[in-house]
C-alpha atoms as a PDB file:
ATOM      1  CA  UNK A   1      23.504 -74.814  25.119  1.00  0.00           C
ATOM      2  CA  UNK A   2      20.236 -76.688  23.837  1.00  0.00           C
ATOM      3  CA  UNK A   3      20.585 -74.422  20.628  1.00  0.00           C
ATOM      4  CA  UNK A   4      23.602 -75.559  20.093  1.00  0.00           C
ATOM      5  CA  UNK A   5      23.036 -79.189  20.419  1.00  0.00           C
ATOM      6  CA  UNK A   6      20.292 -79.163  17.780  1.00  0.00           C
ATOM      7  CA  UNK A   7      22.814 -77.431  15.871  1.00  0.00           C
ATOM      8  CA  UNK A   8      25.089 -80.098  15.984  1.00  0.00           C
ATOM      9  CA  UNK A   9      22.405 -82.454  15.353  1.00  0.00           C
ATOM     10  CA  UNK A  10      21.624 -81.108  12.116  1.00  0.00           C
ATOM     11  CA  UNK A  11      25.073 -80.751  11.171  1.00  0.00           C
ATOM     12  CA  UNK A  12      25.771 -84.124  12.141  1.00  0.00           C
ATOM     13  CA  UNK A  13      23.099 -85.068   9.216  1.00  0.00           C
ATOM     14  CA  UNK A  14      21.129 -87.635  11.433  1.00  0.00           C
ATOM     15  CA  UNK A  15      18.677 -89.530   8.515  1.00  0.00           C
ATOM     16  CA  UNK A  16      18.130 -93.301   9.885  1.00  0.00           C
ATOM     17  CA  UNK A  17      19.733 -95.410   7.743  1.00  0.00           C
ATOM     18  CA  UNK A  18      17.945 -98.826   5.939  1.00  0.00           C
ATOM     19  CA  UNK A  19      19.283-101.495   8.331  1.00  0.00           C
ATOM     20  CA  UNK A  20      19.560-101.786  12.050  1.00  0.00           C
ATOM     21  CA  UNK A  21      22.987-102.975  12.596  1.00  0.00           C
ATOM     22  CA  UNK A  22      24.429 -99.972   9.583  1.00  0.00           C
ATOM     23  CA  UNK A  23      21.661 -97.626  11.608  1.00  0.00           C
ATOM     24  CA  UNK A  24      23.077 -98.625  15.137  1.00  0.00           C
ATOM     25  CA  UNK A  25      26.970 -97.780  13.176  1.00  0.00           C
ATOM     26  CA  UNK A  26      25.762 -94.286  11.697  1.00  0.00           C
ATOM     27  CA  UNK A  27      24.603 -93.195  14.692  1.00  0.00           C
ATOM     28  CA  UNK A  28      27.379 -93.682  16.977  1.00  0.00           C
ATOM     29  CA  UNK A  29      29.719 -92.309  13.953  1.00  0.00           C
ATOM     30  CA  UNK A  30      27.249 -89.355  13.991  1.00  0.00           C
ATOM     31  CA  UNK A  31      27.487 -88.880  18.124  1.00  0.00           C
ATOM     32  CA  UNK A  32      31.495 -88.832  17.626  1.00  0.00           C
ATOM     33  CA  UNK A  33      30.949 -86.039  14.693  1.00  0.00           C
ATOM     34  CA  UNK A  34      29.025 -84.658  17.232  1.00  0.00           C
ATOM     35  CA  UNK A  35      31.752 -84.809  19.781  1.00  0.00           C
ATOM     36  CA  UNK A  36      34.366 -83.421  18.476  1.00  0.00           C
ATOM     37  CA  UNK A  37      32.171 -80.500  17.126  1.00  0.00           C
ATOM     38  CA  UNK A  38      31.172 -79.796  20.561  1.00  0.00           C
ATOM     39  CA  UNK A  39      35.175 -80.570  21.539  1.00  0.00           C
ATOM     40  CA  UNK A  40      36.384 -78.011  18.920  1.00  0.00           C
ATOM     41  CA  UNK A  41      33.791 -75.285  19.231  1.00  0.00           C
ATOM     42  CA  UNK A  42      34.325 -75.451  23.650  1.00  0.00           C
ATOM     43  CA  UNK A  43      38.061 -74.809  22.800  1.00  0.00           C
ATOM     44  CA  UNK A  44      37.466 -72.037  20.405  1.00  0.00           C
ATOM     45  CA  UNK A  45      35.305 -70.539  22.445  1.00  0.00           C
ATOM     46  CA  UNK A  46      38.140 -71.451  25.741  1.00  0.00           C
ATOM     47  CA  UNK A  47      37.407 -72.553  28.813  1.00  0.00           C
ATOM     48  CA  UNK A  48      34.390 -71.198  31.017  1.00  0.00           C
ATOM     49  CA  UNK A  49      35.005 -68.755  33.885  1.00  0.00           C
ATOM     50  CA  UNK A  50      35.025 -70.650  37.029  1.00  0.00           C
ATOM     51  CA  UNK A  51      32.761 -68.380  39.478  1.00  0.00           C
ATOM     52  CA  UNK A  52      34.746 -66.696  42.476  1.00  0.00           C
ATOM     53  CA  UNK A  53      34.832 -69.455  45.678  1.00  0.00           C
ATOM     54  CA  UNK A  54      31.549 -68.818  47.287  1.00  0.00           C
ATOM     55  CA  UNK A  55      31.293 -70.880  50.604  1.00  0.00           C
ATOM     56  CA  UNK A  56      27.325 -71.960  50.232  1.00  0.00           C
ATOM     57  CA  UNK A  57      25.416 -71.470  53.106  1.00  0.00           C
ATOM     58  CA  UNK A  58      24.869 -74.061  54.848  1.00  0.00           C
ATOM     59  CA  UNK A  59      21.194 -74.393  54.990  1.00  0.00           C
ATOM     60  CA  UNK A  60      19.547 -75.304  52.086  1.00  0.00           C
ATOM     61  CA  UNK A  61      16.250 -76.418  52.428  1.00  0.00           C
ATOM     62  CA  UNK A  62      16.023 -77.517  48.965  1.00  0.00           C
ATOM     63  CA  UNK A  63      17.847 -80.302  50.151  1.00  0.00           C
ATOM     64  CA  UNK A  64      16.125 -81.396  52.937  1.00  0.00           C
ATOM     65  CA  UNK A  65      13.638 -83.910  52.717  1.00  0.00           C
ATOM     66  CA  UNK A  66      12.784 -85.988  56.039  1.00  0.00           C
ATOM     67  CA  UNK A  67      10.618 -84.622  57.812  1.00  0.00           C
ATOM     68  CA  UNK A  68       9.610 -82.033  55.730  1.00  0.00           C
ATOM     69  CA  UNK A  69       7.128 -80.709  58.407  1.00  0.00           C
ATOM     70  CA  UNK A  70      10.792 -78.819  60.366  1.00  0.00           C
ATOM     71  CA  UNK A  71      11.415 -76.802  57.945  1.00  0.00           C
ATOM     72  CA  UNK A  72       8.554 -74.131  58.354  1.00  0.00           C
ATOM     73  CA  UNK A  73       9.497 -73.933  62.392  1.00  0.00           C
ATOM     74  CA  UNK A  74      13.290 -73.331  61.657  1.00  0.00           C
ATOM     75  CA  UNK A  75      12.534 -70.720  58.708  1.00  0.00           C
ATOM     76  CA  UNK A  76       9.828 -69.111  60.779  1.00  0.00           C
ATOM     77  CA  UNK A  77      12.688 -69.388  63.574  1.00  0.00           C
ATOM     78  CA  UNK A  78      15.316 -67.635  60.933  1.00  0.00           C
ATOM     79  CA  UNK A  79      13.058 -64.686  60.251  1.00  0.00           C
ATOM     80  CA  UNK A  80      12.993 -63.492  63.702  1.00  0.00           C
ATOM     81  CA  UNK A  81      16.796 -64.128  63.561  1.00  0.00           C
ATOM     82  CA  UNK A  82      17.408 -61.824  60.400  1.00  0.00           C
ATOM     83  CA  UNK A  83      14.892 -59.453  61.802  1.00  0.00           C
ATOM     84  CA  UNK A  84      17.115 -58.876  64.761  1.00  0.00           C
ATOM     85  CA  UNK A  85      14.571 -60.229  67.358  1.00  0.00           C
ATOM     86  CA  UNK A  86      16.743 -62.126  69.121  1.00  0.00           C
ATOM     87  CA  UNK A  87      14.433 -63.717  71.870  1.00  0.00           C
ATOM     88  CA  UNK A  88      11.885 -64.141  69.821  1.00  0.00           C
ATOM     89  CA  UNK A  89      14.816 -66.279  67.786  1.00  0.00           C
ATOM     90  CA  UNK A  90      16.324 -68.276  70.896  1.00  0.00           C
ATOM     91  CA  UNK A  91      12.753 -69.215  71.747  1.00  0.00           C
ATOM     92  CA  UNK A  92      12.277 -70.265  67.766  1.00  0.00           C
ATOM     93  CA  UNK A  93      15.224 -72.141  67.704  1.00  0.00           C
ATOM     94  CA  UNK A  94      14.780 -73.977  71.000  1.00  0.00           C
ATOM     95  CA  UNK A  95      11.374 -74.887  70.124  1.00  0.00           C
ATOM     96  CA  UNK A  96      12.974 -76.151  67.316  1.00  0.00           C
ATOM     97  CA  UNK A  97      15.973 -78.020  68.931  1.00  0.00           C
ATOM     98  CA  UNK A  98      13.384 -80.097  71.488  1.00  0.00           C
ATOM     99  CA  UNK A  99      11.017 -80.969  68.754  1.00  0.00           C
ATOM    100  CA  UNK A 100      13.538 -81.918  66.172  1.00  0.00           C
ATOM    101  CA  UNK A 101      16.957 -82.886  68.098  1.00  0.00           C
ATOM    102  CA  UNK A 102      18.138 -85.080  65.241  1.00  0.00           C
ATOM    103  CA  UNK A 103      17.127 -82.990  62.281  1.00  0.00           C
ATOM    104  CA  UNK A 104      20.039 -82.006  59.875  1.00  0.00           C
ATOM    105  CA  UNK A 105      18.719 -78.456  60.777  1.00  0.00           C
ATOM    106  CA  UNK A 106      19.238 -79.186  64.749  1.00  0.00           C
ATOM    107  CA  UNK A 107      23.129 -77.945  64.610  1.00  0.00           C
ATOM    108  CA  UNK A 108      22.177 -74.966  63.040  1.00  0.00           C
ATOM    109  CA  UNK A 109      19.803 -74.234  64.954  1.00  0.00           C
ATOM    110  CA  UNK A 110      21.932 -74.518  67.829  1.00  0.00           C
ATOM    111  CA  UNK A 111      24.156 -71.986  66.224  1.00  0.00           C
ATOM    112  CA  UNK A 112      21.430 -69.155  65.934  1.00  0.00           C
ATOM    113  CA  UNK A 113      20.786 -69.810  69.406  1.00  0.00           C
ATOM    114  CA  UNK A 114      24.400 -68.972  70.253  1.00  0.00           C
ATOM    115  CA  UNK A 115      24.756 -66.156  68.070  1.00  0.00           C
ATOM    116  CA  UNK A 116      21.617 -64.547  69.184  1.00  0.00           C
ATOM    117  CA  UNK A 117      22.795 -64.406  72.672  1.00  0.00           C
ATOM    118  CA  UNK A 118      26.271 -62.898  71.441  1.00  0.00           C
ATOM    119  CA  UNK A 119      24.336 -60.297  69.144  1.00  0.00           C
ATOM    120  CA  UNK A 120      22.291 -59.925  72.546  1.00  0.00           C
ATOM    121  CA  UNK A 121      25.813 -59.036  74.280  1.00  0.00           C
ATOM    122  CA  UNK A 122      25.115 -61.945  76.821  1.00  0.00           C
ATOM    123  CA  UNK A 123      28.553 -63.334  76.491  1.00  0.00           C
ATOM    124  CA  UNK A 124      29.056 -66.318  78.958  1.00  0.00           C
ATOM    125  CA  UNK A 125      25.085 -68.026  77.453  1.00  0.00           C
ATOM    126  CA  UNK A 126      26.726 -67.303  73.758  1.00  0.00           C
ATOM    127  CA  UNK A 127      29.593 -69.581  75.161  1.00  0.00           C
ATOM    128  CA  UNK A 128      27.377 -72.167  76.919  1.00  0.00           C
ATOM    129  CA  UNK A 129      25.321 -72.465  73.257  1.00  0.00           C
ATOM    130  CA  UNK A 130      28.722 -72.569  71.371  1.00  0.00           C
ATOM    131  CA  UNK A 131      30.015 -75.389  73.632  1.00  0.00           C
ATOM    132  CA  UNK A 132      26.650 -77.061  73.136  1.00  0.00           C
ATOM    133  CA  UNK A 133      27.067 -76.698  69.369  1.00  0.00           C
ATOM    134  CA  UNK A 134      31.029 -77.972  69.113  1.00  0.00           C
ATOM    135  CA  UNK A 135      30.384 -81.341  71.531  1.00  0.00           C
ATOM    136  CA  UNK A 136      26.737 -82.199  70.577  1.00  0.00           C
ATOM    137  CA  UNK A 137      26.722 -81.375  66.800  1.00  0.00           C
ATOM    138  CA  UNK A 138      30.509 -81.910  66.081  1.00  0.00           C
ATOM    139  CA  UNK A 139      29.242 -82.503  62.390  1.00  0.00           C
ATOM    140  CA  UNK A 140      27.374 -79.299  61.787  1.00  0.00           C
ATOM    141  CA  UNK A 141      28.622 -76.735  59.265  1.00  0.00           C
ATOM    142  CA  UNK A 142      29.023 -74.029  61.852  1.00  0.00           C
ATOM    143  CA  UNK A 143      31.521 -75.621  64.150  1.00  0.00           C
ATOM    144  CA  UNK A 144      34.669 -73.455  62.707  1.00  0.00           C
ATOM    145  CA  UNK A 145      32.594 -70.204  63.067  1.00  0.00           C
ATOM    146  CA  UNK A 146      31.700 -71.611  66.901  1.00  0.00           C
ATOM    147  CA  UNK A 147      35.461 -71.904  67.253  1.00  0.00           C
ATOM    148  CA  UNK A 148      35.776 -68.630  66.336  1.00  0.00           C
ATOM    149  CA  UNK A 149      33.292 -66.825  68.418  1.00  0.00           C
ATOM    150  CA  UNK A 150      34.430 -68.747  71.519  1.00  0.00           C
ATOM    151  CA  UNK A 151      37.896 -67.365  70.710  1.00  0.00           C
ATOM    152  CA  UNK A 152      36.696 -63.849  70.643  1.00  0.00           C
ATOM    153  CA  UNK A 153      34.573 -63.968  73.467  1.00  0.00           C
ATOM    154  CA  UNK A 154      37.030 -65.463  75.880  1.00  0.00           C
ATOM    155  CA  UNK A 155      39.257 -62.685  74.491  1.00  0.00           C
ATOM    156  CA  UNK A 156      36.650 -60.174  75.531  1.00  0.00           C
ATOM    157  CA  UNK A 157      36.024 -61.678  79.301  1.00  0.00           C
ATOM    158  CA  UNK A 158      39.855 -61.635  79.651  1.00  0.00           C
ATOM    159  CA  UNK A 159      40.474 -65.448  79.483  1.00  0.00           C
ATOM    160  CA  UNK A 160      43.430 -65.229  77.027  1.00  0.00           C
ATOM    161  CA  UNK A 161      44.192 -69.555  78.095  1.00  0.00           C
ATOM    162  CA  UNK A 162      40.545 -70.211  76.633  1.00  0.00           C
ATOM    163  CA  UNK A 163      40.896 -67.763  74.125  1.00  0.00           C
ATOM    164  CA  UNK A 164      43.872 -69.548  72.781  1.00  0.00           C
ATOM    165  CA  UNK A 165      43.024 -73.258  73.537  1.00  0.00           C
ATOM    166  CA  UNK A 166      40.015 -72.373  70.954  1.00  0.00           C
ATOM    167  CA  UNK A 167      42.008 -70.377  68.315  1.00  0.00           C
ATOM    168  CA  UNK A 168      44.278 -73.759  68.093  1.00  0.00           C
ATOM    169  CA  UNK A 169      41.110 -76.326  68.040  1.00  0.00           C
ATOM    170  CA  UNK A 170      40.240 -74.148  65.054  1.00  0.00           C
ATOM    171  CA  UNK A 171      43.697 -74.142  63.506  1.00  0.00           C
ATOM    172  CA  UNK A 172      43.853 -77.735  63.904  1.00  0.00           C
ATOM    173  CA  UNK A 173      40.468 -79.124  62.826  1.00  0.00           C
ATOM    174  CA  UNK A 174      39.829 -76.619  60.105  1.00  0.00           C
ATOM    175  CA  UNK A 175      43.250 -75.513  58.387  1.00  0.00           C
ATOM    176  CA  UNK A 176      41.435 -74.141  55.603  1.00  0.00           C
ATOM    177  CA  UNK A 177      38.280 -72.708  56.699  1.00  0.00           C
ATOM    178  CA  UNK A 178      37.206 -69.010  56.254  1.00  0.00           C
ATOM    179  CA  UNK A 179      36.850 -68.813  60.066  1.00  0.00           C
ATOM    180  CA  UNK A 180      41.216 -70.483  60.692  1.00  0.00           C
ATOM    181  CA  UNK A 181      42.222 -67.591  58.588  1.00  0.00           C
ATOM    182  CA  UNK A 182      40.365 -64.639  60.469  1.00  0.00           C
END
């Protein structure tokens, strides 16, 4: 792309003229030559693929800036998470959570928490964490897929009115979410 906008530069033919006020002219005639080169040669060339929907993860900790000094406990935190060391993880995560209860991290955190438990098979603390998760970080990124686990779970302990009571908070509050159409 920077290739071709020196391309169009010297196409464009961009010698300062004499004068400032014919200089100041010329150049913005030269930017709309410019323009419409770059108009003509986008629509020869058509328009650009749009990459496949790709929900981004939630946590990006490029983003992040206050308090910069969470970051390291939550990724140190994910690691045992990924690495399947669950209590290693919930221990992580809560260290985490009472340290940094306000961080834009802490819902996520509360998440892992859940999940590890429900990787762990210890169903009714998975649903304690994902009720934690749903009323105390209503905002976080993970609520749908909270929703969602609940749903199952319930299903699995043989509360079918719990089960369903969640399946319809999802449907409701996130119509178009990955996690409403599973």
């Amino acid at each position: 792309m920077i290739t071709l906008f020196f391309s169009l530069i010297a196409i464009a033919d961009l010698d300062p003229p004499p004068s400032s006020p014919d200089r100041l002219r010329s150049i913005e005639q030269r930017l709309e030559i410019i323009d419409k080169k770059l108009d003509a040669l986008l629509l020869t060339q058509g328009e650009p693929k749009k990459p496949a929907l790709k929900i981004p993860d939630p946590i990006s900790y490029d983003l992040i800036t206050p308090n910069e000094d969470a970051i390291d406990p939550f990724r140190r935190a994910m690691v045992f998470y990924t690495g399947h060391k669950y209590p290693e993880a919930i221990l992580a995560f809560s260290g985490f959570m009472k340290k940094f209860p306000d961080h834009a991290l802490a819902g996520s955190a509360q998440y892992f928490i859940a999940a590890a438990y429900d990787a762990q098979a210890q169903t009714r603390l998975a649903l304690e964490e994902y009720s934690k998760l749903i009323s105390v970080y209503s905002q976080s990124p993970y609520v749908s897929d909270s929703l969602l686990a609940q749903a199952r779970l319930f299903e699995a302990l043989h509360m079918p009115d719990e089960a369903i009571k969640a399946r319809s908070q999802l449907s409701t509050l996130f119509t178009h979410s990955p996690a409403a159409q599973k």
